[in-house]
C-alpha atoms as a PDB file:
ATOM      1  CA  UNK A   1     -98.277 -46.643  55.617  1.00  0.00           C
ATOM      2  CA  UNK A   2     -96.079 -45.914  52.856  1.00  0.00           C
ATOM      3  CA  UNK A   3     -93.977 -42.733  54.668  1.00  0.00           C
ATOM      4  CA  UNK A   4     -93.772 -44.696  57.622  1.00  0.00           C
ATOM      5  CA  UNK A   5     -92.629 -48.259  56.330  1.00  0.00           C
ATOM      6  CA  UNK A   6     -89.305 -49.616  57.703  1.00  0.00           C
ATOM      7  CA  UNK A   7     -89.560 -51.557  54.068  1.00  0.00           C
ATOM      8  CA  UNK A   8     -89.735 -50.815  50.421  1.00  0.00           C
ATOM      9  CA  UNK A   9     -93.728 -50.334  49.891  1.00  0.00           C
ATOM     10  CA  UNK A  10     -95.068 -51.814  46.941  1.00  0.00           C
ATOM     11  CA  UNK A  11     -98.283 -50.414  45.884  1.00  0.00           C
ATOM     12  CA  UNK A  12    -100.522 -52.153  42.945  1.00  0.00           C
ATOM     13  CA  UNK A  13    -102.263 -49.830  41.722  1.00  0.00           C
ATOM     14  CA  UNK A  14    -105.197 -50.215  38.931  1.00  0.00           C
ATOM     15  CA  UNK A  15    -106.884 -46.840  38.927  1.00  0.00           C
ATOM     16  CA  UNK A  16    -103.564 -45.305  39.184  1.00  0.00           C
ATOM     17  CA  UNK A  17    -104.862 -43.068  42.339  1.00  0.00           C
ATOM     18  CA  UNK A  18    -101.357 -44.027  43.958  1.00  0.00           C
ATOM     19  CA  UNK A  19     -99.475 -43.013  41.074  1.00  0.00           C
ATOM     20  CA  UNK A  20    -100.855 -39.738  41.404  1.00  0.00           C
ATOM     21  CA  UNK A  21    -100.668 -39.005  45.176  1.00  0.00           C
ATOM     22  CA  UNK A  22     -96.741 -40.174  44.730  1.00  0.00           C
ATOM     23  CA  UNK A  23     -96.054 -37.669  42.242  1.00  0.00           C
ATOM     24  CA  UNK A  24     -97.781 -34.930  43.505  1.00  0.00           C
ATOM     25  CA  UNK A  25     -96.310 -35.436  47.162  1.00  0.00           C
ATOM     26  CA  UNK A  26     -93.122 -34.802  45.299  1.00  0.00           C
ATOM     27  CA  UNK A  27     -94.019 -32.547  43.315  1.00  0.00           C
ATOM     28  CA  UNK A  28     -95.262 -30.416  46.324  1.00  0.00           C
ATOM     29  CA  UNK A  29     -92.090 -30.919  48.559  1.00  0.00           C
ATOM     30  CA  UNK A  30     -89.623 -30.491  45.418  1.00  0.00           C
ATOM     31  CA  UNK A  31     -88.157 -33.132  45.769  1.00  0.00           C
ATOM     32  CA  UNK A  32     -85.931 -34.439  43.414  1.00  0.00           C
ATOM     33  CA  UNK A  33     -86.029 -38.088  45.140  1.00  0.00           C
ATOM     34  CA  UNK A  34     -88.477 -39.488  42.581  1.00  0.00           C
ATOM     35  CA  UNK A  35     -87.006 -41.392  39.384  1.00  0.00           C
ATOM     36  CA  UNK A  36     -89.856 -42.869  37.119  1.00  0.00           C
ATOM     37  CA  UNK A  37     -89.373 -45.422  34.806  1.00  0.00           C
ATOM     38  CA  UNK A  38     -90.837 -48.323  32.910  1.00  0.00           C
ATOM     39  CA  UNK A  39     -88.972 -52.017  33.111  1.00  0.00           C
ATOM     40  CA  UNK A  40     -88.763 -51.599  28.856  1.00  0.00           C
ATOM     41  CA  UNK A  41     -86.312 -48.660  29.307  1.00  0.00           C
ATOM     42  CA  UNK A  42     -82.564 -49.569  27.805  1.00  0.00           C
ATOM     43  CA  UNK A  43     -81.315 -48.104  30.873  1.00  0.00           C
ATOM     44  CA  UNK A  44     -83.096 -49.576  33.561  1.00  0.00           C
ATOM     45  CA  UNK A  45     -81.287 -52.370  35.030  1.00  0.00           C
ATOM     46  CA  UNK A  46     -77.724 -51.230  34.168  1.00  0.00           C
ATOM     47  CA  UNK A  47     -78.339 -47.516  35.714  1.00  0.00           C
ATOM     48  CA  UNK A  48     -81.812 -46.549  37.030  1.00  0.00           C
ATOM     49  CA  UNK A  49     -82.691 -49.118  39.194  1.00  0.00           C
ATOM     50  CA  UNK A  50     -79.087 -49.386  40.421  1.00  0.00           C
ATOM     51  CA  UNK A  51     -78.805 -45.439  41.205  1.00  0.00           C
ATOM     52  CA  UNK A  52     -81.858 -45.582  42.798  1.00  0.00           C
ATOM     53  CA  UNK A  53     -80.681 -47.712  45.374  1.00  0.00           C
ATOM     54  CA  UNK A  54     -77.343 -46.242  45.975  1.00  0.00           C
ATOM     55  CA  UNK A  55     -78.838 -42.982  46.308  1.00  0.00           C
ATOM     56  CA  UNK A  56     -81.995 -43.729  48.164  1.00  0.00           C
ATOM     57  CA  UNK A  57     -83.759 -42.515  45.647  1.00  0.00           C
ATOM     58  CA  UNK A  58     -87.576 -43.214  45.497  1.00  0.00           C
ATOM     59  CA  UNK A  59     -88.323 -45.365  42.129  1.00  0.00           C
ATOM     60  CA  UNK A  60     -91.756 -45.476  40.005  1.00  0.00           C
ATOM     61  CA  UNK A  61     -92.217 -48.159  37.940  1.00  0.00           C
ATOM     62  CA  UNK A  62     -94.943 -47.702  35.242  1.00  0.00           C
ATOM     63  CA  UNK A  63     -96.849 -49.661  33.317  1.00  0.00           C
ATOM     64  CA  UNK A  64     -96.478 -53.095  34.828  1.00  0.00           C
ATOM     65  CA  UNK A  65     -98.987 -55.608  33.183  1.00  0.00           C
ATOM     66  CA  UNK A  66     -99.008 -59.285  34.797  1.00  0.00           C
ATOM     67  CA  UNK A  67     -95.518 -59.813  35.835  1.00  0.00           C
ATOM     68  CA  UNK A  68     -92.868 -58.387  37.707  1.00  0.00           C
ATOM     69  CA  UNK A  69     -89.086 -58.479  36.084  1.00  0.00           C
ATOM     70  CA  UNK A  70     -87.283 -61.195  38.815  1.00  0.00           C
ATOM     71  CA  UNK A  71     -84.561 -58.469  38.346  1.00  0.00           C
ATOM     72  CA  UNK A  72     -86.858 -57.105  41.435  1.00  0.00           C
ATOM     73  CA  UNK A  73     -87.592 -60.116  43.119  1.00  0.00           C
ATOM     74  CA  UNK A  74     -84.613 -59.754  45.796  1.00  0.00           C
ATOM     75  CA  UNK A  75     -85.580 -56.074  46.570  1.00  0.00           C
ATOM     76  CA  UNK A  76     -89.795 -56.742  46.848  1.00  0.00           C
ATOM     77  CA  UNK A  77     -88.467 -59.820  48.802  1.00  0.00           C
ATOM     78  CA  UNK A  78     -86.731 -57.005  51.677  1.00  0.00           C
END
């Protein structure tokens, strides 16, 4: 479901079993698609998430507690 999604997948992930298939799929392929970053980073509104989405890149964000930034509303929206 989430290589074959015409969307953005979101995936919530409590025992962080998704985290670690993600990084190991690109880890296997070399990839260098995969940014990872939390929402506290200095740099994540003005450049990561931005360059992520020019490039196509594939974003992880860690360590989300209870809410999600509305920064990300409009792309979890798509």
């Amino acid at each position: 479901m989430v290589t074959r999604s015409n969307r953005y997948p979101l995936l919530i992930d409590p025992q962080e079993q998704g985290m670690e298939w993600i990084k190991n799929k690109y880890a296997e392929s070399f990839d260098p698609k995969l940014c990872q970053s939390t929402l506290k980073n200095k740099r994540f509104k003005d450049f990561i998430l931005r360059y992520c989405l020019e490039e196509g890149k594939t974003l992880l964000i860690v360590g989300i507690e209870n809410e999600v930034d509305q920064i990300l509303d409009p792309i979890l929206e798509k």
